[in-house]
Structures are given as C-alpha cells and as structure tokens.
N, C-alpha and C. Protein backbone atom coordinates (compact mmCIF):
# COMPACT_ATOMS: atom_id res chain seq x y z
N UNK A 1 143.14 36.63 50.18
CA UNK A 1 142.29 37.63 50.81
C UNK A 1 142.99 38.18 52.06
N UNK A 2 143.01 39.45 52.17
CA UNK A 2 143.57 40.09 53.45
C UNK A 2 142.22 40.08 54.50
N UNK A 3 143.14 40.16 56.21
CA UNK A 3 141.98 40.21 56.89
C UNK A 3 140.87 40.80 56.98
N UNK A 4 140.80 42.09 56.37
CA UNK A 4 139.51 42.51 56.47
C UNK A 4 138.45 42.12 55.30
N UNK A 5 138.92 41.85 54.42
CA UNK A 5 138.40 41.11 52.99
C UNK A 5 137.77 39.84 53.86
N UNK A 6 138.49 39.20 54.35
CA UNK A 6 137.67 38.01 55.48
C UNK A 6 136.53 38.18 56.19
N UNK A 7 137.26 39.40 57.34
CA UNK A 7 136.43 39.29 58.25
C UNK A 7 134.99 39.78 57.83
N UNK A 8 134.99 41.02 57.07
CA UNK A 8 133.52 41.23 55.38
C UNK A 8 133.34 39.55 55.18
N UNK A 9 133.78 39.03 55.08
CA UNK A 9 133.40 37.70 54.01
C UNK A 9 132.79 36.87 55.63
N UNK A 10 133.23 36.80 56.46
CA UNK A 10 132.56 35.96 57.44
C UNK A 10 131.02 36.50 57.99
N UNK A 11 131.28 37.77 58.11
CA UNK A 11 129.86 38.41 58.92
C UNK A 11 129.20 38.52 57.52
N UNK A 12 129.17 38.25 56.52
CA UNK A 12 128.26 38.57 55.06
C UNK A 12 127.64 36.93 55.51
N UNK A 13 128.32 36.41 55.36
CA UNK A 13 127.84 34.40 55.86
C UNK A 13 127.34 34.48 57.14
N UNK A 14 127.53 35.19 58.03
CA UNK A 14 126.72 35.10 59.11
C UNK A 14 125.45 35.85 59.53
N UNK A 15 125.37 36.49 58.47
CA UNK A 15 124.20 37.58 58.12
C UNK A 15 123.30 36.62 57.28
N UNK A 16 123.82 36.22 56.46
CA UNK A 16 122.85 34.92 55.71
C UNK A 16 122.46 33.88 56.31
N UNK A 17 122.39 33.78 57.55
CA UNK A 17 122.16 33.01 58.67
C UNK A 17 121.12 33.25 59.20
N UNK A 18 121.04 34.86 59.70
CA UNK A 18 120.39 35.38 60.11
C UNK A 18 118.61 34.55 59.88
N UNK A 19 117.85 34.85 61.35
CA UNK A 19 116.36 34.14 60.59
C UNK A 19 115.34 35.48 60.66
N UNK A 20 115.03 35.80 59.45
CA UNK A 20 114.48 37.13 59.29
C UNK A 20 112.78 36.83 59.94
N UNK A 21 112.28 35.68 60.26
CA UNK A 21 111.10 34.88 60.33
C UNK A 21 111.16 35.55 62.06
N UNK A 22 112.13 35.11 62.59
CA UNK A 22 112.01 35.58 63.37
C UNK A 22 112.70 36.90 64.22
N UNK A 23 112.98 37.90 63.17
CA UNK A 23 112.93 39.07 63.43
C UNK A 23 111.55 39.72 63.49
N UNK A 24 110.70 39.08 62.51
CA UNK A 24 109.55 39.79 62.18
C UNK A 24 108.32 39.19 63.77
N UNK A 25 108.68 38.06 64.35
CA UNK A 25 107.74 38.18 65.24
C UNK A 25 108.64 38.56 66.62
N UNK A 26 109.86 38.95 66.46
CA UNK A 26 110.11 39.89 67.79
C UNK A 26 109.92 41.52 67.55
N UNK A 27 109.76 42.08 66.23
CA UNK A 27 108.78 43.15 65.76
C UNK A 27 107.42 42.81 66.21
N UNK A 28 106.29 41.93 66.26
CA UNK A 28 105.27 41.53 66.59
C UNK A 28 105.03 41.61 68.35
N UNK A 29 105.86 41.09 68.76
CA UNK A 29 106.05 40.91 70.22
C UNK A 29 106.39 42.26 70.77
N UNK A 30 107.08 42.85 70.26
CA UNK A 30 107.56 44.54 70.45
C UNK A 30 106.32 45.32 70.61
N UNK A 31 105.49 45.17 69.54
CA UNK A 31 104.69 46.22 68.42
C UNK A 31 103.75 45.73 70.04
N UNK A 32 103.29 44.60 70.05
CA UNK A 32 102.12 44.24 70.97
C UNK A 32 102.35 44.91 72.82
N UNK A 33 103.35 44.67 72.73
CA UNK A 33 103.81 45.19 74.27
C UNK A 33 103.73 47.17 74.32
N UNK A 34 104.46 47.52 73.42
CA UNK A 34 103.70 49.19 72.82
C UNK A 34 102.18 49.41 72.95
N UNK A 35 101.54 48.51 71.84
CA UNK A 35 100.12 48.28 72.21
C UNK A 35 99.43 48.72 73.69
N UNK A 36 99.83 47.77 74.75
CA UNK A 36 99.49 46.89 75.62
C UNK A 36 99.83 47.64 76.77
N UNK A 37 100.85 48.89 76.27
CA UNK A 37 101.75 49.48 77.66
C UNK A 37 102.52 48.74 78.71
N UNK A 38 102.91 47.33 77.89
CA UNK A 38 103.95 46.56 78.89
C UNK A 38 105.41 47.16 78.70
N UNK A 39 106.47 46.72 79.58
CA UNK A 39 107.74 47.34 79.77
C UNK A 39 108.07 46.15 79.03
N UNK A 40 109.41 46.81 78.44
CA UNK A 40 110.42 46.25 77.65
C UNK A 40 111.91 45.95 77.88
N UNK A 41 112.17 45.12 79.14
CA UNK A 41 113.33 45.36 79.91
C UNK A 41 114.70 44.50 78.91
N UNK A 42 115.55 45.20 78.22
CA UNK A 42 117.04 44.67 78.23
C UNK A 42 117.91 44.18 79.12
N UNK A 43 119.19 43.20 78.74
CA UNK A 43 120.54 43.26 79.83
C UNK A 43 121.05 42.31 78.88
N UNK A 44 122.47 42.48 79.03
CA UNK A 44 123.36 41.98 78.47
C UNK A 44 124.82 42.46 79.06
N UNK A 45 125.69 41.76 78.72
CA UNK A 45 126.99 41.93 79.48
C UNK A 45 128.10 42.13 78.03
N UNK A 46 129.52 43.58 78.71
CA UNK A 46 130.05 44.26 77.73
C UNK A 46 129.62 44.44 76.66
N UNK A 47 129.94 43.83 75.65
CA UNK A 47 130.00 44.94 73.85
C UNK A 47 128.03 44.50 73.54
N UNK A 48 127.69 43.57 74.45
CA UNK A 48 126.31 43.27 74.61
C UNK A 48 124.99 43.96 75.34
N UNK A 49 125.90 44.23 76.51
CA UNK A 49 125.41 45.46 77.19
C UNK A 49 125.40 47.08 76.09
N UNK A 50 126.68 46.84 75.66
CA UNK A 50 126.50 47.83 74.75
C UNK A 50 124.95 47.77 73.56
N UNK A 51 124.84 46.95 73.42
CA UNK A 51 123.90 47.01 72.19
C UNK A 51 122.91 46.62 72.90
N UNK A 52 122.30 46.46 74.01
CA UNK A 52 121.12 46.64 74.64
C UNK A 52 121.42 48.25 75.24
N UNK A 53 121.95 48.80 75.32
CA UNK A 53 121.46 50.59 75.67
C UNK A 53 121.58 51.11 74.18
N UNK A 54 121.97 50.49 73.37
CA UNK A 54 121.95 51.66 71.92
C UNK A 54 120.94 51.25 71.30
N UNK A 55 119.79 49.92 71.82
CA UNK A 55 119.04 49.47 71.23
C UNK A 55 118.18 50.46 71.59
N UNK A 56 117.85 50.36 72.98
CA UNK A 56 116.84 50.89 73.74
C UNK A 56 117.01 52.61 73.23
N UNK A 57 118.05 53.28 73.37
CA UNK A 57 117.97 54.52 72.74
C UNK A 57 117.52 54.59 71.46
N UNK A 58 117.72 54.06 70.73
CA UNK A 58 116.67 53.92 69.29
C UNK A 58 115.05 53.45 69.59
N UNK A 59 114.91 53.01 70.60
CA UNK A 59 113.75 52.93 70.67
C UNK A 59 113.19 53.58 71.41
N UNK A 60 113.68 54.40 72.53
CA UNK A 60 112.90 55.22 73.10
C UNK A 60 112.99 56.71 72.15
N UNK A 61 114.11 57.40 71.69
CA UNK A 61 113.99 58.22 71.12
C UNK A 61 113.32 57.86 69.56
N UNK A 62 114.15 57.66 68.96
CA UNK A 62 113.85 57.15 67.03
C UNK A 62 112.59 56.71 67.00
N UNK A 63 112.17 55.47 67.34
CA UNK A 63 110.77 54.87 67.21
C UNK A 63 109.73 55.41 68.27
N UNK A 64 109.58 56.21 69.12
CA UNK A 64 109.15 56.91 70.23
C UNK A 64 108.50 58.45 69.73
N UNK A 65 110.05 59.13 69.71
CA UNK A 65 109.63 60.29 69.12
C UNK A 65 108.30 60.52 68.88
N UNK A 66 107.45 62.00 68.63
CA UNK A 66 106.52 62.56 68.22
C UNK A 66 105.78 61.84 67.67
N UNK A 67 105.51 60.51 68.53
CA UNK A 67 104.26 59.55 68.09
C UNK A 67 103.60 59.46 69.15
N UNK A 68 102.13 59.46 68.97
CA UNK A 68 101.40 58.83 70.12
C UNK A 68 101.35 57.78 70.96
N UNK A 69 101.81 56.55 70.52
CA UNK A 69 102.08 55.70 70.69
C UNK A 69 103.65 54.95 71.43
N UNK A 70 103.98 54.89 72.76
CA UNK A 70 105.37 55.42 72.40
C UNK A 70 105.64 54.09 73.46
N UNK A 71 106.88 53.34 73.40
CA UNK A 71 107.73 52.35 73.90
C UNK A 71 108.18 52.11 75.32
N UNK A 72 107.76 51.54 76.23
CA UNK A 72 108.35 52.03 77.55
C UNK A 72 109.68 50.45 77.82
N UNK A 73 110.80 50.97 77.26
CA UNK A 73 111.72 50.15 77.15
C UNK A 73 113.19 50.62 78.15
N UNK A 74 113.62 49.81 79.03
CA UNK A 74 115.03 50.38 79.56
C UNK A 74 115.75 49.48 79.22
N UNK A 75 117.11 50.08 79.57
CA UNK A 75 118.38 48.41 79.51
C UNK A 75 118.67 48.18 81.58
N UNK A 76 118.49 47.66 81.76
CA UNK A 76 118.95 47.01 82.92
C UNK A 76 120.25 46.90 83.26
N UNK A 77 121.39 47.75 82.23
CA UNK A 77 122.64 47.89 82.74
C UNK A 77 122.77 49.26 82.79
N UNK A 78 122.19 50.20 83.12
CA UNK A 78 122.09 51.53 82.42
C UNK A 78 122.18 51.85 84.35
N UNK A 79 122.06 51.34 85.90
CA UNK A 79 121.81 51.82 86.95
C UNK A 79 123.01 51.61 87.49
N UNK A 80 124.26 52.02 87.24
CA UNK A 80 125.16 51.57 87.91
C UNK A 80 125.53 51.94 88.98
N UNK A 81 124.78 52.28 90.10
CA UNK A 81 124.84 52.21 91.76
C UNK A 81 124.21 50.88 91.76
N UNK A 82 123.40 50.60 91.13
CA UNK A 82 122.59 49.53 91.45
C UNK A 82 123.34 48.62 91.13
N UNK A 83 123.76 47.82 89.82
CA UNK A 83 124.61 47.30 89.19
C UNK A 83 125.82 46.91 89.99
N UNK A 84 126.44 47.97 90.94
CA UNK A 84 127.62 47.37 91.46
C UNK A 84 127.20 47.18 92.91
N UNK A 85 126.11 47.63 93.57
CA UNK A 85 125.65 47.41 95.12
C UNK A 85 125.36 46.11 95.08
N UNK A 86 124.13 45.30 94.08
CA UNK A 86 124.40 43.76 93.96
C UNK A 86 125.58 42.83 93.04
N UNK A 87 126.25 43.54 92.52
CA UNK A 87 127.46 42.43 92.65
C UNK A 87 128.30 42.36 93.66
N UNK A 88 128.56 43.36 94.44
CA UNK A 88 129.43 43.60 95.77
C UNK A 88 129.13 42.96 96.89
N UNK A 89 127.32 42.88 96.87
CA UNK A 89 126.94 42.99 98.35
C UNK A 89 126.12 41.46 98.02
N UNK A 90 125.74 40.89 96.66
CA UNK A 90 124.99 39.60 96.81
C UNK A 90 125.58 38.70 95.96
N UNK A 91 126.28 39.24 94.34
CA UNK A 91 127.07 38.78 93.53
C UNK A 91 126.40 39.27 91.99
N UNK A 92 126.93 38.80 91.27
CA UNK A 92 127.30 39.83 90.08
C UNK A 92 125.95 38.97 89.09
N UNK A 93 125.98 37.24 89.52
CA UNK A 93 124.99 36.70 88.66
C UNK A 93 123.32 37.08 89.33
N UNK A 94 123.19 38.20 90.11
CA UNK A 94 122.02 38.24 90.54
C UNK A 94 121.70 39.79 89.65
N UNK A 95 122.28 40.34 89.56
CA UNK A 95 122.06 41.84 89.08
C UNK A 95 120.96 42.17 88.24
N UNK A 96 120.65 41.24 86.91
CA UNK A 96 119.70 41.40 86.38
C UNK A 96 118.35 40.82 87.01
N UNK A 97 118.38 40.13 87.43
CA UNK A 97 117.19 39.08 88.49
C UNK A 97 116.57 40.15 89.14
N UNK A 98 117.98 40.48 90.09
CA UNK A 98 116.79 41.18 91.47
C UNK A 98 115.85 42.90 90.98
N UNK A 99 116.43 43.48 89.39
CA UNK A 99 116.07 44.27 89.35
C UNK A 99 114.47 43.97 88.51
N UNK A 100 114.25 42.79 87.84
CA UNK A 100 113.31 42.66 87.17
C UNK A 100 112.10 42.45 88.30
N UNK A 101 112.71 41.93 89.92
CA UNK A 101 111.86 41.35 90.97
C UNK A 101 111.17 42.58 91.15
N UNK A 102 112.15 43.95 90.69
CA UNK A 102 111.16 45.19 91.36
C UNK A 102 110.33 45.99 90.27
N UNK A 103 110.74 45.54 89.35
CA UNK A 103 109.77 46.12 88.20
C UNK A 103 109.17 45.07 87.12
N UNK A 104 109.60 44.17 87.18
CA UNK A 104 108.77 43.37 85.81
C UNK A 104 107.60 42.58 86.53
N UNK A 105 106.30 42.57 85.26
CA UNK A 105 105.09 42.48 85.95
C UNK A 105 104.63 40.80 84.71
N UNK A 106 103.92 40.29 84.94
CA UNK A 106 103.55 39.09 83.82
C UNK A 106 102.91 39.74 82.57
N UNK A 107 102.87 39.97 81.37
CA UNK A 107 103.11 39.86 80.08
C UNK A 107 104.24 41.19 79.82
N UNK A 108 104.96 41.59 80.43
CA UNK A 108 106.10 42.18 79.92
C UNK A 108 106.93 41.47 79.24
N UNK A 109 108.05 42.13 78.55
CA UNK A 109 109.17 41.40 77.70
C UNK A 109 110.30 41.66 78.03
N UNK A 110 110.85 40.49 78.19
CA UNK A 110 112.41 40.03 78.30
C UNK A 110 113.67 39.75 77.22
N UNK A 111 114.35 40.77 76.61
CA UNK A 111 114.90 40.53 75.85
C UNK A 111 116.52 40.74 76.30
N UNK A 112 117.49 39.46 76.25
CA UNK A 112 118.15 39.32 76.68
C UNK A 112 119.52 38.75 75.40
N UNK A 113 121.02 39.84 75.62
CA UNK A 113 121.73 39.58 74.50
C UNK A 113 123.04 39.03 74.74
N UNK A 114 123.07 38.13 74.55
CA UNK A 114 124.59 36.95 74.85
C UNK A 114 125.15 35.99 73.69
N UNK A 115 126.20 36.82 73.40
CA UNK A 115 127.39 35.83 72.23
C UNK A 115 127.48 34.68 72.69
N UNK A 116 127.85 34.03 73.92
CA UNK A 116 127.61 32.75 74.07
C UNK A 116 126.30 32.44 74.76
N UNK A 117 125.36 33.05 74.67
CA UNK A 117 124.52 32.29 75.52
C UNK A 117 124.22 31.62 77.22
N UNK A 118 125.52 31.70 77.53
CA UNK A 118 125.97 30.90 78.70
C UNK A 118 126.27 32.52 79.94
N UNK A 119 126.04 33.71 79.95
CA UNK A 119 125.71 34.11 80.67
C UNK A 119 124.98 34.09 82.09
N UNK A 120 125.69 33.75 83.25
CA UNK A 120 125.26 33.38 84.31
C UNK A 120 123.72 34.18 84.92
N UNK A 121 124.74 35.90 84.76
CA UNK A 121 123.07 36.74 85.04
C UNK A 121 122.18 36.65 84.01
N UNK A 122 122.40 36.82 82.67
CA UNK A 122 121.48 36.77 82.15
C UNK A 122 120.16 34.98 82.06
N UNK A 123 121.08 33.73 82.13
CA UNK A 123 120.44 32.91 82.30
C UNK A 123 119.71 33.03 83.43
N UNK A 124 119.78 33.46 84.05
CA UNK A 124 118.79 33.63 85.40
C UNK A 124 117.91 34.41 85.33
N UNK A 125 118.62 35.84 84.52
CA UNK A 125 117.06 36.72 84.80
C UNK A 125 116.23 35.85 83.48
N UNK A 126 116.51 35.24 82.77
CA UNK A 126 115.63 34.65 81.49
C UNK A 126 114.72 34.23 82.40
N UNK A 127 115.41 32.97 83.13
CA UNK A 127 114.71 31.90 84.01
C UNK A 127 113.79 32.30 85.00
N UNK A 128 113.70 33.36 85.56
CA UNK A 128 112.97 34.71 86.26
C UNK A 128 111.92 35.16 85.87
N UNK A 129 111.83 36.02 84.61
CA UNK A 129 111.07 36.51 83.31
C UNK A 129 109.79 35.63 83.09
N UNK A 130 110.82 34.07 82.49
CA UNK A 130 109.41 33.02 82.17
C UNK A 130 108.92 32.94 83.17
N UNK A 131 109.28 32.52 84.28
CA UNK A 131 108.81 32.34 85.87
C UNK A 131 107.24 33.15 86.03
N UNK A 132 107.42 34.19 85.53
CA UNK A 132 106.73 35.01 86.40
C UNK A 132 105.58 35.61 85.07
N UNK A 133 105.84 34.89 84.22
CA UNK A 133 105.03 35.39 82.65
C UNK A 133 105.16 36.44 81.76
N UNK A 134 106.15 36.69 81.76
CA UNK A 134 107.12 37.77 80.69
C UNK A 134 107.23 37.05 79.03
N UNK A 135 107.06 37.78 78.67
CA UNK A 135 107.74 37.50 76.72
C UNK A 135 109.15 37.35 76.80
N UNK A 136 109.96 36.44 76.67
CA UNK A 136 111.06 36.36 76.18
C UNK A 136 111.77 36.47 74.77
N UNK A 137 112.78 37.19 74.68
CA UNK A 137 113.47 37.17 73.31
C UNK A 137 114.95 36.83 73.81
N UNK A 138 115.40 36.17 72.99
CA UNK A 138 116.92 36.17 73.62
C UNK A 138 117.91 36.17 71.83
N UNK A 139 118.91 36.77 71.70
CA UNK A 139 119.61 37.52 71.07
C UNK A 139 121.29 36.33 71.43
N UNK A 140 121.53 35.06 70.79
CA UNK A 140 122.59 34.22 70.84
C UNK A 140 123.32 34.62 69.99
N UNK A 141 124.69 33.77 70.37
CA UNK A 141 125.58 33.17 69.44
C UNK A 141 126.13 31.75 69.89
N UNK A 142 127.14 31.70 69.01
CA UNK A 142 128.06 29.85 68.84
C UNK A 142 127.19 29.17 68.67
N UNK A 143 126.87 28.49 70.31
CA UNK A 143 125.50 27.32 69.71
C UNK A 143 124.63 27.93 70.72
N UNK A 144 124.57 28.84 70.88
CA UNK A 144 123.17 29.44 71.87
C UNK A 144 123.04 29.10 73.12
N UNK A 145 123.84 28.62 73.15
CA UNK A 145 123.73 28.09 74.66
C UNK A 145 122.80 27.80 75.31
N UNK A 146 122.65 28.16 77.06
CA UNK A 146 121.34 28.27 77.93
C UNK A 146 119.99 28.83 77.46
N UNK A 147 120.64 29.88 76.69
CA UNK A 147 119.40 31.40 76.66
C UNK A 147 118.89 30.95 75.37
N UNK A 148 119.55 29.84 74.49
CA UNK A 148 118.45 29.84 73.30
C UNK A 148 117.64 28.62 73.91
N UNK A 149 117.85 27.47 74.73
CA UNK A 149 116.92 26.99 75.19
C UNK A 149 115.63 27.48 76.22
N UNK A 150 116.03 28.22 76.69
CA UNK A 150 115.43 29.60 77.54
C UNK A 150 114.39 30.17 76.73
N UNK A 151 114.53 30.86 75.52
CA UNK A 151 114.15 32.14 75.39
C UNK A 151 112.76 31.72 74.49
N UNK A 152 111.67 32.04 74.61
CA UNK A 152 110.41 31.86 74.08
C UNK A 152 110.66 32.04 72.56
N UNK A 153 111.63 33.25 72.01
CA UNK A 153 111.86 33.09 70.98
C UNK A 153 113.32 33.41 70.86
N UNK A 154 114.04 32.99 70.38
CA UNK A 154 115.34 33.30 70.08
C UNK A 154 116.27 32.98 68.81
N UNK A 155 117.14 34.24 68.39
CA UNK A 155 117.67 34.76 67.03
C UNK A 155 118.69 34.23 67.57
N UNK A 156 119.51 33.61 66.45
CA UNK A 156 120.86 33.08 67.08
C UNK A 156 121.33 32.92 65.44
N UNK A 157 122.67 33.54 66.25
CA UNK A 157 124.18 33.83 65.32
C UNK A 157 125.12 32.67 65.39
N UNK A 158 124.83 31.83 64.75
CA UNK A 158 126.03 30.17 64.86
C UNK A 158 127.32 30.51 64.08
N UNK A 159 128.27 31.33 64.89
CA UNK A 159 129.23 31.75 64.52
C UNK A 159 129.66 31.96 65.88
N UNK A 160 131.52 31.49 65.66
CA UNK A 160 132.20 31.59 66.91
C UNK A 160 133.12 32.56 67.50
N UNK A 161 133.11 33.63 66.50
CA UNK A 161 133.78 34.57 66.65
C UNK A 161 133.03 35.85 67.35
N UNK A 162 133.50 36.30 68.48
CA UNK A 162 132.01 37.05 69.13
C UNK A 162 132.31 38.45 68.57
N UNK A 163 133.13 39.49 67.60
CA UNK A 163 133.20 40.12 66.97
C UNK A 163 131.89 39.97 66.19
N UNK A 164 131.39 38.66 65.50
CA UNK A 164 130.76 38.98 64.04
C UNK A 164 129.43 38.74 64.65
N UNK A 165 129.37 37.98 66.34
CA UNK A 165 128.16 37.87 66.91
C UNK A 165 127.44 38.81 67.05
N UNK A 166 128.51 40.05 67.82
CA UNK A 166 128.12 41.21 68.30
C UNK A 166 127.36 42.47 67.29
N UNK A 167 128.40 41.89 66.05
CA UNK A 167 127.80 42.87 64.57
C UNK A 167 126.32 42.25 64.29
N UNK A 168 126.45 40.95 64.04
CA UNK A 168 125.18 40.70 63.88
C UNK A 168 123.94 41.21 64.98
N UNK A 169 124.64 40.78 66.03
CA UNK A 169 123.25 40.93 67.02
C UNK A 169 122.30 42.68 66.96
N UNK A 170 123.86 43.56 66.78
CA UNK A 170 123.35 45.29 66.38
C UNK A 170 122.75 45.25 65.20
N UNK A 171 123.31 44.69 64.40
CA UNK A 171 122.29 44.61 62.86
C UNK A 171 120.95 43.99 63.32
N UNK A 172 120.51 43.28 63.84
CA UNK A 172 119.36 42.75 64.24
C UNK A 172 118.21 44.12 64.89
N UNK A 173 119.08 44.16 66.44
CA UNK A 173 118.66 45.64 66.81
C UNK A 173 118.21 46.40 66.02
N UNK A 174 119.12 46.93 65.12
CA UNK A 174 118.67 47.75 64.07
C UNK A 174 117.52 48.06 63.19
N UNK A 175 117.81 46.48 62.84
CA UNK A 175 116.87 46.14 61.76
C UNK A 175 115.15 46.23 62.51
N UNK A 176 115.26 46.10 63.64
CA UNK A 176 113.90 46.10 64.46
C UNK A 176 113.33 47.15 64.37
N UNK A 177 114.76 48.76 64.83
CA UNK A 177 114.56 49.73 65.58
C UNK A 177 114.07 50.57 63.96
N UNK A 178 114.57 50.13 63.64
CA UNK A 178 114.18 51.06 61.45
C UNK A 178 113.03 50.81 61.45
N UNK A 179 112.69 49.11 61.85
CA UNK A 179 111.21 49.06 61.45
C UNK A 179 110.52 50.26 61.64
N UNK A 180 110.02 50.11 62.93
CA UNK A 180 109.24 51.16 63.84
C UNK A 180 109.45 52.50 63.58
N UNK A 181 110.78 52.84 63.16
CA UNK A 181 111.18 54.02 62.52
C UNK A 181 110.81 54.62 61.42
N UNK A 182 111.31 53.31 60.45
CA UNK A 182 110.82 53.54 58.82
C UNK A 182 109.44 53.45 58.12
N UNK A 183 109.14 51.91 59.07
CA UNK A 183 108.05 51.35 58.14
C UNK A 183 106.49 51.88 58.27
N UNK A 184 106.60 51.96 59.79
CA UNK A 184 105.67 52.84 60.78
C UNK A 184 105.24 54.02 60.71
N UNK A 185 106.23 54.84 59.43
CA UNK A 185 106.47 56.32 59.31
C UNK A 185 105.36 56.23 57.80
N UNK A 186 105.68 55.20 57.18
CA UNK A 186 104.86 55.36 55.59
C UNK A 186 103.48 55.68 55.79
C-alpha cells in the first residue's frame, strides 16, 4: 500500500471509532441551547482552532440561515486583539478563561477541540465553564487527555496521529452542522 492508500485506511479505522451515541446527544445539547437562547462558545488551538471557526460558520450561517430559530454560537479564537493582549500581558493559558469570565453565563455550552487533550488554555477554560454551570462538550484525541476527563460529554478520536484527529474531529463538526442543516430542513 502506498501512503495515501494508508493514510485512507487509518482515518476509515478511526472513523469506525467514532461514537455516533454521542454525536447525537451533542446534537441534543446544541438543539436545547438554540431552544433556550444560551451561547455556544468554541476554542481550540491551530488546525483546531481552525475547525472551531469553520464549525461555528456552519452554524451561524448554514444551520441559522432563514430560520426562525437561529444559533447564537462564536469561536473564542476569532478576537485577535484580544487573543494576543492576554497572552502578552497575562499569558497565553488564560486567553480562553478570561474571555468566557465576560460572557459565559450558567447553562451555556462549552465546546472545546484538542488532539491531545492536554491543552493548557483550553483545560482551564473547560475547568471554568463547569465551574460556573455551562454544558460541556469536548472534541479529543490519543487518550483524551485532561479535557476528556473534563468534559460533561466527550467524543474522542484514540488515534495518535493528529492529522487523522483533526479529520475526524471536522467530520464530527460536520456531521452535527448537516444535521441542523439537512435533517431540520425535511
């Protein structure tokens, strides 16, 4: 098998991993906070950060769109004056923390996305979130580290390659953001 014949063959096994059980109640937890008019705050760090703002754009536009009903979701890496004024001026593992101190309220949701789990800011703003009575979701890989013991509910990718973490974790995203898109639409 050539590498890409592999690397197909590893994320197909790590997709079969996947726990669809609990995709369907962070759809539930989603759907209820929509309901409810609670905020839906993201963060995650690089190709993670990445897929918490492409999440949230599928969900504010795609599942949002020309519905009554509509998502009040940001990513928490999306302020970057803010973003670099507390890593500069307090440090870099506070960034997600101090911004949830000014907007997250108790039954909001915390959904937080880390290939290893072991994310310094993000373990904190988790630890923050529950603190204060937030929904947690947390979005792992390898062995989940901090944030799958953390996270009220958490999807985790037991795979060590953070390439097939990162695919998975957007396929997850995805698979959420279609819901609301697709299923919502019938």
């Amino acid at each position: 098998m050539n590498f890409f014949e592999n690397y197909r063959a590893d994320l197909i096994a790590s997709l079969n991993t996947l726990d669809v059980g609990g995709i369907e109640k962070a759809v539930a937890l989603l759907s209820d906070a929509r309901a409810s008019e609670k905020t839906i705050f993201l963060a995650g760090n690089g190709g993670s950060a990445a897929s918490a703002s492409h999440f949230v754009c599928d969900m504010v536009k795609g599942a949002s769109y020309g519905r009554k009903s509509r998502f009040r979701i940001i990513s928490l890496n999306e302020n970057i004056g803010t973003l670099t004024a507390y890593s500069n001026d307090v440090g870099y593992d506070a960034i997600f923390t101090e911004q949830l101190k000014n907007f997250a309220q108790p039954g909001d949701v915390f959904m937080a996305i880390s290939g290893s789990g072991n994310s310094p800011n993000v373990v904190q703003a988790m630890e923050y979130a529950n603190q204060i009575g937030c929904k947690t979701i947390g979005l792992s890989g390898r062995n989940g580290g901090k944030l799958a013991e953390l996270a009220q509910l958490n999807i985790h990718v037991p795979n060590q390659h953070m390439g097939r973490i990162e695919d998975v974790h957007m396929i997850t995203c995805h698979m959420i953001a279609y819901y609301f898109m697709e299923r919502e639409a019938e």
